[in-house]
Protein backbone atom coordinates (compact mmCIF):
# COMPACT_ATOMS: atom_id res chain seq x y z
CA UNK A 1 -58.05 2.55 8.57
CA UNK A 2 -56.75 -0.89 9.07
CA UNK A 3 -55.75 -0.88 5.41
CA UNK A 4 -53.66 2.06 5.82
CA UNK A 5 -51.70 0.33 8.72
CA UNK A 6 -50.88 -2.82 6.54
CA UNK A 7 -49.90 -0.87 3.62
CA UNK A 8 -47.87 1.77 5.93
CA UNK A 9 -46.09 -1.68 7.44
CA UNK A 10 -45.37 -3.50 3.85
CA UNK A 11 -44.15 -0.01 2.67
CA UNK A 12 -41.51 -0.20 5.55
CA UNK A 13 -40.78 -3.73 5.34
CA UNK A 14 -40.64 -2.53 1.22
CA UNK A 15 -38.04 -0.18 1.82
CA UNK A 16 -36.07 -2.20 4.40
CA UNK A 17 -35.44 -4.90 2.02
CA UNK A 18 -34.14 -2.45 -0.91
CA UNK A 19 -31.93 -0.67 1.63
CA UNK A 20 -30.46 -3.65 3.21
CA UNK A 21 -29.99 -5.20 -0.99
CA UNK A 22 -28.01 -1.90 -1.94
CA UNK A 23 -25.84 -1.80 0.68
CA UNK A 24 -24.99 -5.70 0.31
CA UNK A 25 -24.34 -4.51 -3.48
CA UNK A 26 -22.20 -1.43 -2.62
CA UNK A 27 -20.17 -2.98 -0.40
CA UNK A 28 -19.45 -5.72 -2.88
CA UNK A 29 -18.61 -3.24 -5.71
CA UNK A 30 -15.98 -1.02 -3.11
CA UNK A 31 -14.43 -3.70 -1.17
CA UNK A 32 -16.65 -2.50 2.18
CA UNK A 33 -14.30 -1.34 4.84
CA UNK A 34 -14.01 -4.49 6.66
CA UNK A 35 -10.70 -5.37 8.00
CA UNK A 36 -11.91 -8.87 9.48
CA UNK A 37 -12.94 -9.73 6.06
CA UNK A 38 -9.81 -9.07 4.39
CA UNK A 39 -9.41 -11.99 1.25
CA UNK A 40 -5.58 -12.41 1.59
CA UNK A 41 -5.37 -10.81 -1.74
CA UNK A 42 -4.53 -6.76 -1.07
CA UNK A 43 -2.22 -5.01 0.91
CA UNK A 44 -2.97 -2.02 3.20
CA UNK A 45 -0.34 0.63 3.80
CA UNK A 46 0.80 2.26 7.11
CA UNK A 47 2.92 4.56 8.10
CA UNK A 48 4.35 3.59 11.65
CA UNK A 49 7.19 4.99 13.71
CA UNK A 50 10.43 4.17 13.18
CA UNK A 51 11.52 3.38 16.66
CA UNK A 52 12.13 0.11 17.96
CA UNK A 53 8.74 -1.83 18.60
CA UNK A 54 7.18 -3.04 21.77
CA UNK A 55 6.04 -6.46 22.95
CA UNK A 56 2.67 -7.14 22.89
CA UNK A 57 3.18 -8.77 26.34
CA UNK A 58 4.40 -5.01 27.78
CA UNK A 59 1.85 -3.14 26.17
CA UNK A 60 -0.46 -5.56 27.85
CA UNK A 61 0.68 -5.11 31.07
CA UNK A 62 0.83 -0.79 30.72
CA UNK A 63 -3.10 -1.25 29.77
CA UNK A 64 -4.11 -3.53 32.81
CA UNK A 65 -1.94 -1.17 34.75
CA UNK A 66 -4.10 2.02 33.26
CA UNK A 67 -7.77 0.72 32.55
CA UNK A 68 -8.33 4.45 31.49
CA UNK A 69 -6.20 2.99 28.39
CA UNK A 70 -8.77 0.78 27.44
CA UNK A 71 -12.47 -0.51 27.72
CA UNK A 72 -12.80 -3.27 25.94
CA UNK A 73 -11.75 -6.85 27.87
CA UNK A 74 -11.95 -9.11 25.17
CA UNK A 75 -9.68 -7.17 22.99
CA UNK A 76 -7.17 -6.94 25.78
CA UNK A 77 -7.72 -10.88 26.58
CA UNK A 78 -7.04 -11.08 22.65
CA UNK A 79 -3.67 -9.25 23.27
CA UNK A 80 -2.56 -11.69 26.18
CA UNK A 81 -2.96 -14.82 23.64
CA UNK A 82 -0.46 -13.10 20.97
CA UNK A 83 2.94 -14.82 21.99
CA UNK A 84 5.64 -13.15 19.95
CA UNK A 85 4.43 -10.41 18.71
CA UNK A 86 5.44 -6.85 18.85
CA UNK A 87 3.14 -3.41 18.54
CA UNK A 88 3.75 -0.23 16.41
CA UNK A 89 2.41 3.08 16.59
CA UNK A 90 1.03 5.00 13.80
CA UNK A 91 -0.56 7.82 16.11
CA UNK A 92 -3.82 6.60 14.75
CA UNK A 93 -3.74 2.67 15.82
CA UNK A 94 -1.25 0.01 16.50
CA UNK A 95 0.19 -2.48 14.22
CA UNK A 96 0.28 -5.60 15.51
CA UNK A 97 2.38 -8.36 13.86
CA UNK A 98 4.65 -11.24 14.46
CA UNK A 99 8.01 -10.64 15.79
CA UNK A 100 9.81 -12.53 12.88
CA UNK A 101 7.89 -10.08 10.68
CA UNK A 102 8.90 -6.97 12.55
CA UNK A 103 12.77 -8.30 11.97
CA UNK A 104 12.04 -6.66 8.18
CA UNK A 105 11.37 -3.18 9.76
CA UNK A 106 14.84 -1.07 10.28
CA UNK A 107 14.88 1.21 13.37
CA UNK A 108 15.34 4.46 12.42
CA UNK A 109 17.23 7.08 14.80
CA UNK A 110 15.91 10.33 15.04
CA UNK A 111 18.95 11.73 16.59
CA UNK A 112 18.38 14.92 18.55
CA UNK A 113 16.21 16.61 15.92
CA UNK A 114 12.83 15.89 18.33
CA UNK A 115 10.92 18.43 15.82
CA UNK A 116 10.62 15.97 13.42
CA UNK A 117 9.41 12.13 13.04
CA UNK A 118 11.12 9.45 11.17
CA UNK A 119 8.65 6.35 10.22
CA UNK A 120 8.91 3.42 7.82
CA UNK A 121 6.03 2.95 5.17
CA UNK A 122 4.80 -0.26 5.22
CA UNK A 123 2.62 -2.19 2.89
CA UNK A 124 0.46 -5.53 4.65
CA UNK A 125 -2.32 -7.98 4.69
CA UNK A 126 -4.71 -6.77 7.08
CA UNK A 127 -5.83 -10.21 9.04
CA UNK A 128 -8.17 -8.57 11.60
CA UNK A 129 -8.75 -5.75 13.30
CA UNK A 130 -9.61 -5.21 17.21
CA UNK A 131 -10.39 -2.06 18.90
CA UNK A 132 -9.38 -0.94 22.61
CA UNK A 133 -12.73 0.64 22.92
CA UNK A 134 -14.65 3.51 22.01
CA UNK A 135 -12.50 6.61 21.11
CA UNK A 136 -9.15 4.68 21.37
CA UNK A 137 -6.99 3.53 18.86
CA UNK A 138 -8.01 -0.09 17.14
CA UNK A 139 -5.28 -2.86 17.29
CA UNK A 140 -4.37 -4.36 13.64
CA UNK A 141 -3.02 -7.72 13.01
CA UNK A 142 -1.09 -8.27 9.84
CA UNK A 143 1.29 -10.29 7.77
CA UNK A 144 2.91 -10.11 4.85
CA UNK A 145 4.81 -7.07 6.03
CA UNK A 146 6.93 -5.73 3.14
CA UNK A 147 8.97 -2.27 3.57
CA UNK A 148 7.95 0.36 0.99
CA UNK A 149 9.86 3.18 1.69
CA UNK A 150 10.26 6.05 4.96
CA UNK A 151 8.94 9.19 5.55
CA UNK A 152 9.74 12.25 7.70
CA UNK A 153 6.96 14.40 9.99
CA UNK A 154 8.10 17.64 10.41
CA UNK A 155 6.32 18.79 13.69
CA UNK A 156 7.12 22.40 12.64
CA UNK A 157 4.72 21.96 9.87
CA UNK A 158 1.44 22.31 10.13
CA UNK A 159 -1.06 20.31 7.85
């Protein structure tokens, strides 16, 4: 019986150790989804509103004003230390990058057309990645910002 116990154990620890090697190997072979872990090398595209963006210093204040906006201290303390930088939306998470950076980005006007969403496509090194808590949208640093192109939303639409 105690046989059976030390095999069951060395069977787990077995399979444990194979698991743990393959995903160490996939993730090599895929690039792993790691945004802190970014090499420098690739760029990451977004597509982020076209309106002017916000300072990371008044988005910082809106989320200590609303903690219902976030649950997650250290990424909001993380926030506070980014002097000159600004924030844009993608609907999905924010885009956080230097100001001089954002100076590349044109503002695009929507006009009065409110059915539809003009955005700027952006390509970037990702340089870490924070999130606001669970459920909200994660907060991206980049550099490298380099304008690709624009794109409209048509709210109308559906997808």
């Amino acid at each position: 019986m105690k046989k059976k116990y030390i095999i069951a154990i060395a069977l787990v620890v077995f399979m444990l150790s194979i698991s743990t090697v393959s995903a160490g190997v996939l993730d090599g072979l895929f690039g792993g989804n790691n945004a802190n872990s970014n090499n420098g090398n690739s760029k990451t595209e977004f597509t982020i509103y076209g309106h002017s963006p916000k300072s990371v210093e008044s988005q910082v204040s809106f989320i200590e004003n609303d903690p219902s906006f976030y649950n997650n201290n250290e990424t909001r303390d993380w926030l506070k230390g980014l002097n000159n930088y600004v924030m844009y939306d993608t609907g999905h998470e924010y885009i956080v990058m230097d100001r001089n950076e954002s100076n590349k980005i044109p503002v695009i006007d929507n006009g009065t057309d409110f059915s539809k969403i003009e955005c700027n496509v952006i390509k970037c090194t990702v340089v870490e990645t924070h999130s606001l808590g669970s459920g909200l949208k994660d907060c991206i640093l980049v550099k490298n910002v380099e304008v690709t192109g624009n794109k409209t939303i048509d709210l109308n639409k559906t997808s």
